[in-house]
Protein backbone atom coordinates (compact mmCIF):
# COMPACT_ATOMS: atom_id res chain seq x y z
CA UNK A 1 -3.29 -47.42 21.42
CA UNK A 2 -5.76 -47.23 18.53
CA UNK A 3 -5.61 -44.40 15.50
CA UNK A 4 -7.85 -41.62 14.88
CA UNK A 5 -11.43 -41.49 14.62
CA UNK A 6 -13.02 -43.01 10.97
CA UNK A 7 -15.56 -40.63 9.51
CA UNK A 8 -16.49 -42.57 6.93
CA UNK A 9 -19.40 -44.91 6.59
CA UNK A 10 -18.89 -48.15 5.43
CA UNK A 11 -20.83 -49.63 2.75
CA UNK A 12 -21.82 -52.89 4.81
CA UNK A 13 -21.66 -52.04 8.09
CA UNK A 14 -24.64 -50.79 10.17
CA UNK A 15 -23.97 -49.33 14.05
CA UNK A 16 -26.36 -51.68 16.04
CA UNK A 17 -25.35 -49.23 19.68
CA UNK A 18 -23.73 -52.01 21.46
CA UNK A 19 -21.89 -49.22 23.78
CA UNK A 20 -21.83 -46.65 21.26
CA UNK A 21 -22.98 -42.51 22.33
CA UNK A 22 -26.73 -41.87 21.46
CA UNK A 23 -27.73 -45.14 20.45
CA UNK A 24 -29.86 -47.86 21.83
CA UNK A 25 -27.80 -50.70 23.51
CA UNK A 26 -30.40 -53.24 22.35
CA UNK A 27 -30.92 -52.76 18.45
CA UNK A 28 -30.24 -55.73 15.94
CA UNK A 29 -27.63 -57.27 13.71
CA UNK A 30 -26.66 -58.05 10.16
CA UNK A 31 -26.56 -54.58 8.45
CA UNK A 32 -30.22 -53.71 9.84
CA UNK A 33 -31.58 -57.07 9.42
CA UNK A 34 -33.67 -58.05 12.53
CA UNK A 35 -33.10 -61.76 13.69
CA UNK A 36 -35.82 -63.36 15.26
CA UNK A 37 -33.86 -65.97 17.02
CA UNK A 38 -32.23 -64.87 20.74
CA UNK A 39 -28.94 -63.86 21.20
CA UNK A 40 -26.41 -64.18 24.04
CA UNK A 41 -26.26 -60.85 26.45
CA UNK A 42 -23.65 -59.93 28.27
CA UNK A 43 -24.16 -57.73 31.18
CA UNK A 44 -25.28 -54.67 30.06
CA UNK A 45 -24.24 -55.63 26.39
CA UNK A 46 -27.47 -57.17 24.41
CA UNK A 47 -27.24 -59.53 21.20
CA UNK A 48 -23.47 -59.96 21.58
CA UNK A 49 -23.16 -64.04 20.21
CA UNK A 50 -26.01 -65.98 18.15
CA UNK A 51 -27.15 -67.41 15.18
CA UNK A 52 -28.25 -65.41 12.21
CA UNK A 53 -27.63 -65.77 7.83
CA UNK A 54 -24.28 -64.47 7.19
CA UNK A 55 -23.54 -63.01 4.13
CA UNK A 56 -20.46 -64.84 2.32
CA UNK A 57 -17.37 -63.31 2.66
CA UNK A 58 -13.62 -63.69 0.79
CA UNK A 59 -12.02 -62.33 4.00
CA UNK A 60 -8.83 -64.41 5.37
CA UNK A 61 -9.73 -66.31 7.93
CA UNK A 62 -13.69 -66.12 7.19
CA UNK A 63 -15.74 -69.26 5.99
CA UNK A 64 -19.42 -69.44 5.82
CA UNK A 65 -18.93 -71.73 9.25
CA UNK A 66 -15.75 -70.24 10.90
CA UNK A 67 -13.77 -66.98 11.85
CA UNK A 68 -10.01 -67.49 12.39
CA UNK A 69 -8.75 -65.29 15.27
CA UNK A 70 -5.14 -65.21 16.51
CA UNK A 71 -4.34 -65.32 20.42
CA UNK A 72 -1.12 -64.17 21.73
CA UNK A 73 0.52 -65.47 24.69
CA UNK A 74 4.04 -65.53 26.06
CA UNK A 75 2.47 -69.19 28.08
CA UNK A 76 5.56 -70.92 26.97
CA UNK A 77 7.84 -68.85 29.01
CA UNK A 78 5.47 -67.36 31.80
CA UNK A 79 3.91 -70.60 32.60
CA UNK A 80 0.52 -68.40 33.16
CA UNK A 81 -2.20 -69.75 30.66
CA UNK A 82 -4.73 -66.30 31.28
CA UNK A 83 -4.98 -65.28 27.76
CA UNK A 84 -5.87 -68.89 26.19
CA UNK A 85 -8.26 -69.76 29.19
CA UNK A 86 -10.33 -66.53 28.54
CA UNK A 87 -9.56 -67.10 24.54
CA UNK A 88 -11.44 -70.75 25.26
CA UNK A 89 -14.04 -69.81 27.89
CA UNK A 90 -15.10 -66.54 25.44
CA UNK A 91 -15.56 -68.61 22.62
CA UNK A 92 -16.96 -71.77 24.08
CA UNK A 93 -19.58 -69.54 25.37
CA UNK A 94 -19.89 -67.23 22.23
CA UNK A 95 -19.95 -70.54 20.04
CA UNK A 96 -22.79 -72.28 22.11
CA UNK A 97 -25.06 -69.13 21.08
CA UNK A 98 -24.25 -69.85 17.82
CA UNK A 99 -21.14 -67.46 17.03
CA UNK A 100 -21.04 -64.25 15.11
CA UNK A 101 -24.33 -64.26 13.06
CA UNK A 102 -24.01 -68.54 13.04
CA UNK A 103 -20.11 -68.15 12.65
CA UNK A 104 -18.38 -70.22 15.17
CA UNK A 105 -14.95 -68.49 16.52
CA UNK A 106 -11.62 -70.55 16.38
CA UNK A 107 -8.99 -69.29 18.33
CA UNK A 108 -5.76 -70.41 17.05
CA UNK A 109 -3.32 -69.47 19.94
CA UNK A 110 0.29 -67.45 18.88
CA UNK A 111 2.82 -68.66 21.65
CA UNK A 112 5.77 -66.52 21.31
CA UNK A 113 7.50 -67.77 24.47
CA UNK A 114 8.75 -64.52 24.96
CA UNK A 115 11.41 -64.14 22.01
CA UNK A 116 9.11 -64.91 20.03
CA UNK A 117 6.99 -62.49 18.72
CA UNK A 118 8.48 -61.84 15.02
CA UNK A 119 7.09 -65.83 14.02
CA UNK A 120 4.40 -66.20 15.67
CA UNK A 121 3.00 -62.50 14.14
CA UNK A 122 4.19 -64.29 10.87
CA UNK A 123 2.51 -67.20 11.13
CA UNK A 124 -0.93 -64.92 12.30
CA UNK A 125 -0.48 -63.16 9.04
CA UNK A 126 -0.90 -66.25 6.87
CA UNK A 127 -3.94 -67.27 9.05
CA UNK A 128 -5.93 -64.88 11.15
CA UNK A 129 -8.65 -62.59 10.11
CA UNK A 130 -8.10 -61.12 13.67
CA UNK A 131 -5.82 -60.42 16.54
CA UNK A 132 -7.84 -60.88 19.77
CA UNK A 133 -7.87 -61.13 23.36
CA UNK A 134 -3.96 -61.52 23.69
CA UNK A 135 -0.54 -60.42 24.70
CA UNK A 136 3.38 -60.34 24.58
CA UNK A 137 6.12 -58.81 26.64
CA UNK A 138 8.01 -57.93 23.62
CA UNK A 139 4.55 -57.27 21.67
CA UNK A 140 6.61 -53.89 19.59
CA UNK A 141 8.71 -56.79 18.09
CA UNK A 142 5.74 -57.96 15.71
CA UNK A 143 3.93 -54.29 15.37
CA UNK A 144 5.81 -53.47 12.10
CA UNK A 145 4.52 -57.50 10.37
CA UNK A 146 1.16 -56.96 11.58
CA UNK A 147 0.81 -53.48 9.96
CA UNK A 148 2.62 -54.80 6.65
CA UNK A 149 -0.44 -57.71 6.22
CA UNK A 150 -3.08 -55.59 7.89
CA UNK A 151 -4.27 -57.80 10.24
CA UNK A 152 -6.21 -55.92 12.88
CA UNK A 153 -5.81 -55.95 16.83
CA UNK A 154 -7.91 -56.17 19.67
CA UNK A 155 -4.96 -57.03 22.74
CA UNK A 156 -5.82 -57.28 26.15
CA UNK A 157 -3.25 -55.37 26.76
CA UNK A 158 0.14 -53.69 25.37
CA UNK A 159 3.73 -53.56 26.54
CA UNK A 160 6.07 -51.61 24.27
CA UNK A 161 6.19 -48.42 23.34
CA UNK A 162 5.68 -48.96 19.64
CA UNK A 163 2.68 -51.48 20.23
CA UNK A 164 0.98 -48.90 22.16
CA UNK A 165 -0.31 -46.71 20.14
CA UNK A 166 0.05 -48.34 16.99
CA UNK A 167 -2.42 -48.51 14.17
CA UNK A 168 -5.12 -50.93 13.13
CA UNK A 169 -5.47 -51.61 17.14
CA UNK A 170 -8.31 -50.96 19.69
CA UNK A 171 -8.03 -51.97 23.24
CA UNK A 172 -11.02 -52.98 24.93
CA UNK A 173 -9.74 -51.39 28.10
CA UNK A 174 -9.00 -48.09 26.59
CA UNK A 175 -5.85 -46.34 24.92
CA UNK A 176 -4.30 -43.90 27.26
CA UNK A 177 -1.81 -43.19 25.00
CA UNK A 178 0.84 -40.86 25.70
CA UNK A 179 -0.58 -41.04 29.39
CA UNK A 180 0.33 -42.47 32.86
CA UNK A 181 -2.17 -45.21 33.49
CA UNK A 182 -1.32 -44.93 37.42
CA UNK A 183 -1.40 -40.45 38.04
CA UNK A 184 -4.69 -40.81 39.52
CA UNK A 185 -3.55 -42.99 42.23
CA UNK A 186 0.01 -41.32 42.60
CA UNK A 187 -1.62 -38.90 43.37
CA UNK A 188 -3.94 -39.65 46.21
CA UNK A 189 -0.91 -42.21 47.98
CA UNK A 190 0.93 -38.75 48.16
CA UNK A 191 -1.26 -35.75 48.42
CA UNK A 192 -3.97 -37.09 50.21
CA UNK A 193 -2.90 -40.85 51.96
CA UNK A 194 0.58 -40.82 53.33
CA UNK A 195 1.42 -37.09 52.29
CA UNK A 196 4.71 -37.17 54.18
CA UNK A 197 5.63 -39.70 51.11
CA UNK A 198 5.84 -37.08 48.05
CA UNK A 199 9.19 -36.28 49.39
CA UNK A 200 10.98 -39.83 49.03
CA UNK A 201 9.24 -42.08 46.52
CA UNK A 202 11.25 -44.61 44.47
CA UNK A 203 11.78 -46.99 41.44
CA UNK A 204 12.41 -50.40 40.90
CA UNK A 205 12.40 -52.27 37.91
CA UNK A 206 13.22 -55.60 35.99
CA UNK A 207 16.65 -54.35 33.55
CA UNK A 208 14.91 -55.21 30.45
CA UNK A 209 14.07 -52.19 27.42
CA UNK A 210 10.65 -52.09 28.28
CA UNK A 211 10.42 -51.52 31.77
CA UNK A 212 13.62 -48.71 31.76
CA UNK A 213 11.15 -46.74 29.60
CA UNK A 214 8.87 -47.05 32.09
CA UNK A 215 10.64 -46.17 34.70
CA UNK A 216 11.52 -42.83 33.06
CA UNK A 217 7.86 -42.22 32.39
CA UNK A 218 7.04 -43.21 35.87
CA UNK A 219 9.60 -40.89 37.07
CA UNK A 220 8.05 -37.85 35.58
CA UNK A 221 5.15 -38.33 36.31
CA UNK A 222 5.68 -38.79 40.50
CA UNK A 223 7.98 -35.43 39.68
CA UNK A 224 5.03 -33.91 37.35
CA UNK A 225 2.70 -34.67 40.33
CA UNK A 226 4.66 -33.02 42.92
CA UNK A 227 7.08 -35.73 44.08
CA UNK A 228 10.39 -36.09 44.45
CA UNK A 229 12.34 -39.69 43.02
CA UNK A 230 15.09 -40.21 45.44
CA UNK A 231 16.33 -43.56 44.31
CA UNK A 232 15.88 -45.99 41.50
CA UNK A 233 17.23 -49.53 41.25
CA UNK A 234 17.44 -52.34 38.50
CA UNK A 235 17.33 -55.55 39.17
CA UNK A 236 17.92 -59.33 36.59
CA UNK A 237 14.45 -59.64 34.99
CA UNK A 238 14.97 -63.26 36.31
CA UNK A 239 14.95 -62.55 39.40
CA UNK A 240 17.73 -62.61 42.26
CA UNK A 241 18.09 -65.24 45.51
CA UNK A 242 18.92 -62.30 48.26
CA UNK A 243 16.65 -58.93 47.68
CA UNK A 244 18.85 -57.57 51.47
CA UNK A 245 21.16 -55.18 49.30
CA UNK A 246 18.34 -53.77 47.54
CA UNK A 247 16.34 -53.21 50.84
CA UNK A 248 19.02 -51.69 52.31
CA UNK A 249 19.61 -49.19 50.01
CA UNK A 250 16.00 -48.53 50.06
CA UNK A 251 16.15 -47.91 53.49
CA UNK A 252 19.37 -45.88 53.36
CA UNK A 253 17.60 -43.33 51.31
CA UNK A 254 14.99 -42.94 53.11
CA UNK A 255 12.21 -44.26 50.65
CA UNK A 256 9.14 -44.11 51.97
CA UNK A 257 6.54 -44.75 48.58
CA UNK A 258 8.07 -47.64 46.10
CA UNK A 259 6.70 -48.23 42.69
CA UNK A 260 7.83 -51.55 41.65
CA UNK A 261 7.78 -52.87 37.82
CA UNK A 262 8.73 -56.39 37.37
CA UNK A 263 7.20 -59.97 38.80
CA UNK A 264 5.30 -60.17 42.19
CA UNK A 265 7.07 -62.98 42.77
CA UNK A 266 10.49 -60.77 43.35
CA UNK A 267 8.04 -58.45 44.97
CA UNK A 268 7.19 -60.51 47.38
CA UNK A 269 10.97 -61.65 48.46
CA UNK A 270 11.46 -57.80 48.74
CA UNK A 271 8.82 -57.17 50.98
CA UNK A 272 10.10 -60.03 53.39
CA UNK A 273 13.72 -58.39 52.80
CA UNK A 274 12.27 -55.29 53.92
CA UNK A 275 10.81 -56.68 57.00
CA UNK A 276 13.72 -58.81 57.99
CA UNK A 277 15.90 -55.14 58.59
CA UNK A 278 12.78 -53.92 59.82
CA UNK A 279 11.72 -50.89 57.58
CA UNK A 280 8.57 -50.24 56.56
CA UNK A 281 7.40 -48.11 53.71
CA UNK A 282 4.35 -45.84 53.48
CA UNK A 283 3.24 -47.50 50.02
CA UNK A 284 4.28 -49.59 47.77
CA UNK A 285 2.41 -49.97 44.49
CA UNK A 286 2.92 -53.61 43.37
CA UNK A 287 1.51 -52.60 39.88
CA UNK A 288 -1.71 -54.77 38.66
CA UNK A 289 0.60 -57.73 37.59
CA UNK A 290 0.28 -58.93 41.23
CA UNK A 291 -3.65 -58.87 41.53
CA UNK A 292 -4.44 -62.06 42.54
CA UNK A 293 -4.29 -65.14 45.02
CA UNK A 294 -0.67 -66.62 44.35
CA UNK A 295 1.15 -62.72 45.09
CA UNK A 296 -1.07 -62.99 48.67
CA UNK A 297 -0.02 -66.52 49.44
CA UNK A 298 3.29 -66.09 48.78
CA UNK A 299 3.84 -62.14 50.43
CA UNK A 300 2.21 -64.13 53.14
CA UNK A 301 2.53 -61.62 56.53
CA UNK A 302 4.19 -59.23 54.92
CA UNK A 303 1.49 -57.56 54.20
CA UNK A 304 0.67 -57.11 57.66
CA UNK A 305 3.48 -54.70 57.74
CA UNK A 306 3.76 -53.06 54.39
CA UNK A 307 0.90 -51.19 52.82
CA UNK A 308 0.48 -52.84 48.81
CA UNK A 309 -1.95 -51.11 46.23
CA UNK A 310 -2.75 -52.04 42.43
CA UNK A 311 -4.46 -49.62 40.24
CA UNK A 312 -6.97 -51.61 38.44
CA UNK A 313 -7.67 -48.74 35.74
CA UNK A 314 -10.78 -48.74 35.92
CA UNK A 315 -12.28 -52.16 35.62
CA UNK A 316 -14.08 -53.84 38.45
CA UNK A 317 -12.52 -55.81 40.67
CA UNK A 318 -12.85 -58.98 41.79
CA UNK A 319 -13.79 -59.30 44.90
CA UNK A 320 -16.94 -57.20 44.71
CA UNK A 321 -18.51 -59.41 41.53
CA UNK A 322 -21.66 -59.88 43.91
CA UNK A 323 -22.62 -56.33 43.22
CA UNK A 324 -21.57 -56.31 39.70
CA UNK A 325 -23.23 -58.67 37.33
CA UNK A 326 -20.90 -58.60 33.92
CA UNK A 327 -17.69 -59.79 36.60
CA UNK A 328 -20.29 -62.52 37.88
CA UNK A 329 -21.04 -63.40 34.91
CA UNK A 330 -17.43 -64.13 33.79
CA UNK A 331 -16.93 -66.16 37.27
CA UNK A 332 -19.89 -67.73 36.15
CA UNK A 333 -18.60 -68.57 32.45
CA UNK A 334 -15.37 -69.83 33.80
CA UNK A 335 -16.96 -72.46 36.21
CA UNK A 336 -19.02 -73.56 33.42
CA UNK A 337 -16.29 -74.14 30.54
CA UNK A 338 -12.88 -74.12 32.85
CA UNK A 339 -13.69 -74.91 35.87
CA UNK A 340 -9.78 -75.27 37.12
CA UNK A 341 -8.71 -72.08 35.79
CA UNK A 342 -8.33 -68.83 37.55
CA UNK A 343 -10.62 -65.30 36.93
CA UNK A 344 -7.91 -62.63 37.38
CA UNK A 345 -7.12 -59.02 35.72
CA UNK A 346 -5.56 -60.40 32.64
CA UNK A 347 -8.65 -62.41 31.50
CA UNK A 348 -11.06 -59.37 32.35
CA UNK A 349 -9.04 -57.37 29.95
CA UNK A 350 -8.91 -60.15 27.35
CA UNK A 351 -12.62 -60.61 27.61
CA UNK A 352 -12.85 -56.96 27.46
CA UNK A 353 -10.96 -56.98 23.80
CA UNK A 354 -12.98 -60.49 22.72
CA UNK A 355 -16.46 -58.77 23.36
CA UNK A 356 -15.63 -55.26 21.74
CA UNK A 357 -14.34 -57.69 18.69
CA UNK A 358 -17.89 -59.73 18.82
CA UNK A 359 -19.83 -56.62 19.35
CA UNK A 360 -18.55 -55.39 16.53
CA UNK A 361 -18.24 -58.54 14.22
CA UNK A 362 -21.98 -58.91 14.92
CA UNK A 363 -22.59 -55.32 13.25
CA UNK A 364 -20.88 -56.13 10.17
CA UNK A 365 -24.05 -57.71 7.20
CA UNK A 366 -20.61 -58.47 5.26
CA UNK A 367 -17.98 -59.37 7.66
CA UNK A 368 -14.31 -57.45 6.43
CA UNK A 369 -11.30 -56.36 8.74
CA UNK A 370 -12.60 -52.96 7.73
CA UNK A 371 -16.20 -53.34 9.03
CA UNK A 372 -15.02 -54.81 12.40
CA UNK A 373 -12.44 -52.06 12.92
CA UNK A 374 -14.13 -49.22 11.97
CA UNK A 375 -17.49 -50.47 13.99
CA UNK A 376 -15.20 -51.08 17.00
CA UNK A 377 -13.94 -47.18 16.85
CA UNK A 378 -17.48 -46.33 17.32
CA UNK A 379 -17.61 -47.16 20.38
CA UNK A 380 -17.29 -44.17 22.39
CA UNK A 381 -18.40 -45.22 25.86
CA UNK A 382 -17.09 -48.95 26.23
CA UNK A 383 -17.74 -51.04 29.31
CA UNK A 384 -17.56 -53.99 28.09
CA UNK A 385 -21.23 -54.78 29.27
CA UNK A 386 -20.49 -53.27 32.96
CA UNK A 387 -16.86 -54.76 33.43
CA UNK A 388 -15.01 -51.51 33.50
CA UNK A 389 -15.42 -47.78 33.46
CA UNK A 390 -16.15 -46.10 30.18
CA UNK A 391 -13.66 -45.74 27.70
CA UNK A 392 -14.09 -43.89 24.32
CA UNK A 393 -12.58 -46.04 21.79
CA UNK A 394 -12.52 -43.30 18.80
CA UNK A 395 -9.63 -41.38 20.05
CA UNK A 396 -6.39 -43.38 20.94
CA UNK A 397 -5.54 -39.91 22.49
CA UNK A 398 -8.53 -39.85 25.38
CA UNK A 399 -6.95 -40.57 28.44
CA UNK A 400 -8.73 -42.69 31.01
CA UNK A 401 -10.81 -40.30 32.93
CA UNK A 402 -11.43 -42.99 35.76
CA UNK A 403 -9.36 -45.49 37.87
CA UNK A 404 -9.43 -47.65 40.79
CA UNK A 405 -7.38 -48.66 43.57
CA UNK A 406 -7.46 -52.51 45.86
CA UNK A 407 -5.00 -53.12 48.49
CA UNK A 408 -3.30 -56.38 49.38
CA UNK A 409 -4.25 -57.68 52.91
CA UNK A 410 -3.31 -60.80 54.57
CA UNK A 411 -7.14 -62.02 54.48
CA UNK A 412 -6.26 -61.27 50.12
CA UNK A 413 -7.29 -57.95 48.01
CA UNK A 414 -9.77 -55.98 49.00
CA UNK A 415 -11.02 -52.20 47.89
CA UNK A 416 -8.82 -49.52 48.95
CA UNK A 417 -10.46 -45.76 50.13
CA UNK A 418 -9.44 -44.06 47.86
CA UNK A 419 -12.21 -41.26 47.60
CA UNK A 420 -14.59 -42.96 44.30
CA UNK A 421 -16.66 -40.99 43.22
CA UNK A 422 -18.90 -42.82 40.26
CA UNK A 423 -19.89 -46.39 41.85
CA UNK A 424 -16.60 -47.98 42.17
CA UNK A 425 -14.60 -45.63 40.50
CA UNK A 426 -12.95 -42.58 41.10
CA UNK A 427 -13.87 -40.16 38.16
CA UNK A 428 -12.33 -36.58 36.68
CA UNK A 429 -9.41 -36.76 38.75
CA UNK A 430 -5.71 -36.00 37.90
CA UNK A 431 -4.32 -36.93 34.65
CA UNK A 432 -0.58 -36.97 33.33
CA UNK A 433 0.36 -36.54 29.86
CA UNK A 434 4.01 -37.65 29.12
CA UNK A 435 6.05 -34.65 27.99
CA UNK A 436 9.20 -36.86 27.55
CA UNK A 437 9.89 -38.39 24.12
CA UNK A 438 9.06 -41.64 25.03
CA UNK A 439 9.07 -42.91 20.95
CA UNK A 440 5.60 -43.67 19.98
CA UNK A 441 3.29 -46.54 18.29
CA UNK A 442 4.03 -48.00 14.45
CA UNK A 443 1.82 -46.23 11.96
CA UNK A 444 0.96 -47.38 8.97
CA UNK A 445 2.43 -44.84 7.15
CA UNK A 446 6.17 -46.55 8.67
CA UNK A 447 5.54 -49.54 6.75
CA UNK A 448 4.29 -47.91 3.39
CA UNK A 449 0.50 -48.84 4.42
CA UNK A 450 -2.19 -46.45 4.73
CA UNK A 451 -6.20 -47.27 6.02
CA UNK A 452 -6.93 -47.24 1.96
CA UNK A 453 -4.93 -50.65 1.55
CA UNK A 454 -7.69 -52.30 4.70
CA UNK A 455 -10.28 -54.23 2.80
């Protein structure tokens, strides 16, 4: 999800250690410069928002006051509001300390309503110094324009095939390209959990270009990790009135672990279409877009019955902020600046991408696309102040090397057992690499850029 690691050091930009290997977390800002005024921590992260003397800047999107940075969200079709509530609770927050070295952050939010990706990564061109904190369904639709002006990325999260991976782009929550996200887990539901499960595992998925991809990826890797795919279904990515048929087949074959891809809200009506014929599957892995309140409420006692999981990835969950002070402290932010809005996994992963860019930022004396990007690739054990697991952010080809399981109950999400091994996390374990040709992210190089043209 990010390019190579940078060797070169930038004229301009000083490592302060926020997260990086070997240095000390605490450090200052501003190309060496100490600041004797306090900055805003974040967990673990010190110095992360505040004021300080800028040095002037001919950047796009920079002013001696303000730093433009674009927010994508698909809100205008989803109706889910994650990635501009943590896009205005970040920088409210981060703005309040006094910004990036007295540089408040405007967010000027992308809505690309699904179809509309190609416009809205247009219109960020013209504008943005940054990409931050967002995301799209159809994200690989605007890869190829963002590369063309060079405007850097720091997504919450990626859905195509050519968006992950693609240049000029660091997740906060780690790469894993080329990678299953989910092997760890796999693995444990059918070697160690319900091991009478490897034998019969199956695939649904919304019919759209993104998720057949990632069917076939999810495919070989239950295959790669010893299981056998014994049935694989499509259904309308909006959704169908009467999920029976599709439970029935699922019960003809036998299935006894179900990875599902699409909404939880159709997950949910086939869970309650499962237990109206009366079959009950060993697992079912809802994937993380269900982590939250609503998919409970509305998979209601269902989940008396079926066994749900989510593989968080590695960051924290919920539920357990009491013992983990950066997810507090996000709680904590939202009640203060949103009160009415909901924490979930989207917004950890956005705030994930909006501190690395800060962090960052904040090490830059003269504040480029360059410095940011280059100072963001330094950081090779991210946790975004205690929010997640480490991630090294120099090598978009480091896979994950921890993950973490929560199970849906009908008293709402709570830890699964799955064996951790490093706090909440479950460390070293299993990892897939994708030996299918998949396609892979937009270089440079595809749109007759290199990291020379990146000012």
């Amino acid at each position: 999800m990010i390019i190579g690691l940078l060797v070169v050091a930038l004229a301009g930009c000083a490592a302060r250690g926020g997260e990086t290997a070997g240095e000390d977390d605490a450090g200052t800002r501003g190309g060496g410069t100490a600041v004797s005024v306090p900055k805003t921590d974040f967990g673990t992260l010190k110095n992360v928002c505040g004021p300080g003397e800028a040095k002037p800047s001919d950047a796009q999107g920079v002013t001696d006051t303000e730093i433009k940075v674009g927010v994508f969200t698909d809100q205008g079709f989803t109706k889910k509001p994650e990635m501009v509530d943590a896009a205005e609770v970040f920088t409210e927050w981060c703005n309040a300390a006094g910004g990036i070295n007295g540089r408040k952050l405007v967010p000027v939010v992308h809505d690309a309503k699904f179809t509309e990706v190609r416009q809205r990564m247009m219109e960020a061109c013209r504008s943005d110094f940054a990409l931050v904190g967002g995301s799209a369904a159809l994200d690989g639709q605007g890869v190829e324009t963002r590369l063309e002006c060079l405007l850097p990325s720091f997504p919450a999260q990626t859905s195509s095939v050519n968006a992950d991976g693609a240049d000029l782009q660091v997740l906060g929550v780690g790469s894993n390209s080329g990678h299953n996200d989910y092997a760890g887990m796999y693995s444990w539901l059918m070697k160690e959990k319900y091991p009478d499960s490897a034998g019969a595992t199956g695939i649904i998925a919304g019919d759209s270009p993104v998720t057949k991809v990632m069917t076939e990826q999810h495919r070989e890797t239950l295959e790669g990790l010893g299981g056998k795919v014994v049935y694989t279904g499509l259904y309308p990515p909006r959704g169908i009135p009467d999920w029976t048929p599709f439970a029935q087949a699922i019960k003809e074959k036998n299935v006894k672990g179900l990875v599902y891809l699409g909404g939880w809200e159709q997950l949910a009506k086939l869970m309650q279409s499962l237990d109206n014929i009366g079959y009950k599957l060993d697992w079912i892995d809802t994937t993380n877009n269900a982590y939250g309140p609503a998919f409970i409420k509305l998979a209601g006692k269902s989940l008396g019955s079926q066994n749900a999981y989510a593989d968080l990835s590695g960051v924290a969950p919920l539920e357990t902020a009491k013992d983990n002070p950066a997810t507090q402290q996000v709680i904590d932010m939202f009640k203060q600046y949103k009160p009415d809005a909901e924490v979930n996994l989207p917004v950890l992963r956005a705030f994930s991408g909006w501190l690395l860019f800060a962090d960052a930022a904040g090490d830059c004396a003269e504040l480029t696309r360059k410095c940011v990007f280059e100072q963001a690739q330094k950081r090779t054990e991210w946790t975004a102040g205690g929010l997640q697991s480490p991630v090294d952010e120099s090598d978009p080809a480091s896979p994950r090397t921890c993950w973490n399981a929560v199970q849906a109950t009908t008293d709402g999400w709570k830890p699964a057992e799955f064996g951790a091994n490093e706090g909440p996390y479950r460390c070293g374990d299993v990892i897939h690499k994708y030996k299918g040709d998949y396609g892979e992210g937009t270089k440079l190089e595809d749109v007759g850029k290199s990291m020379a043209d990146l000012k």
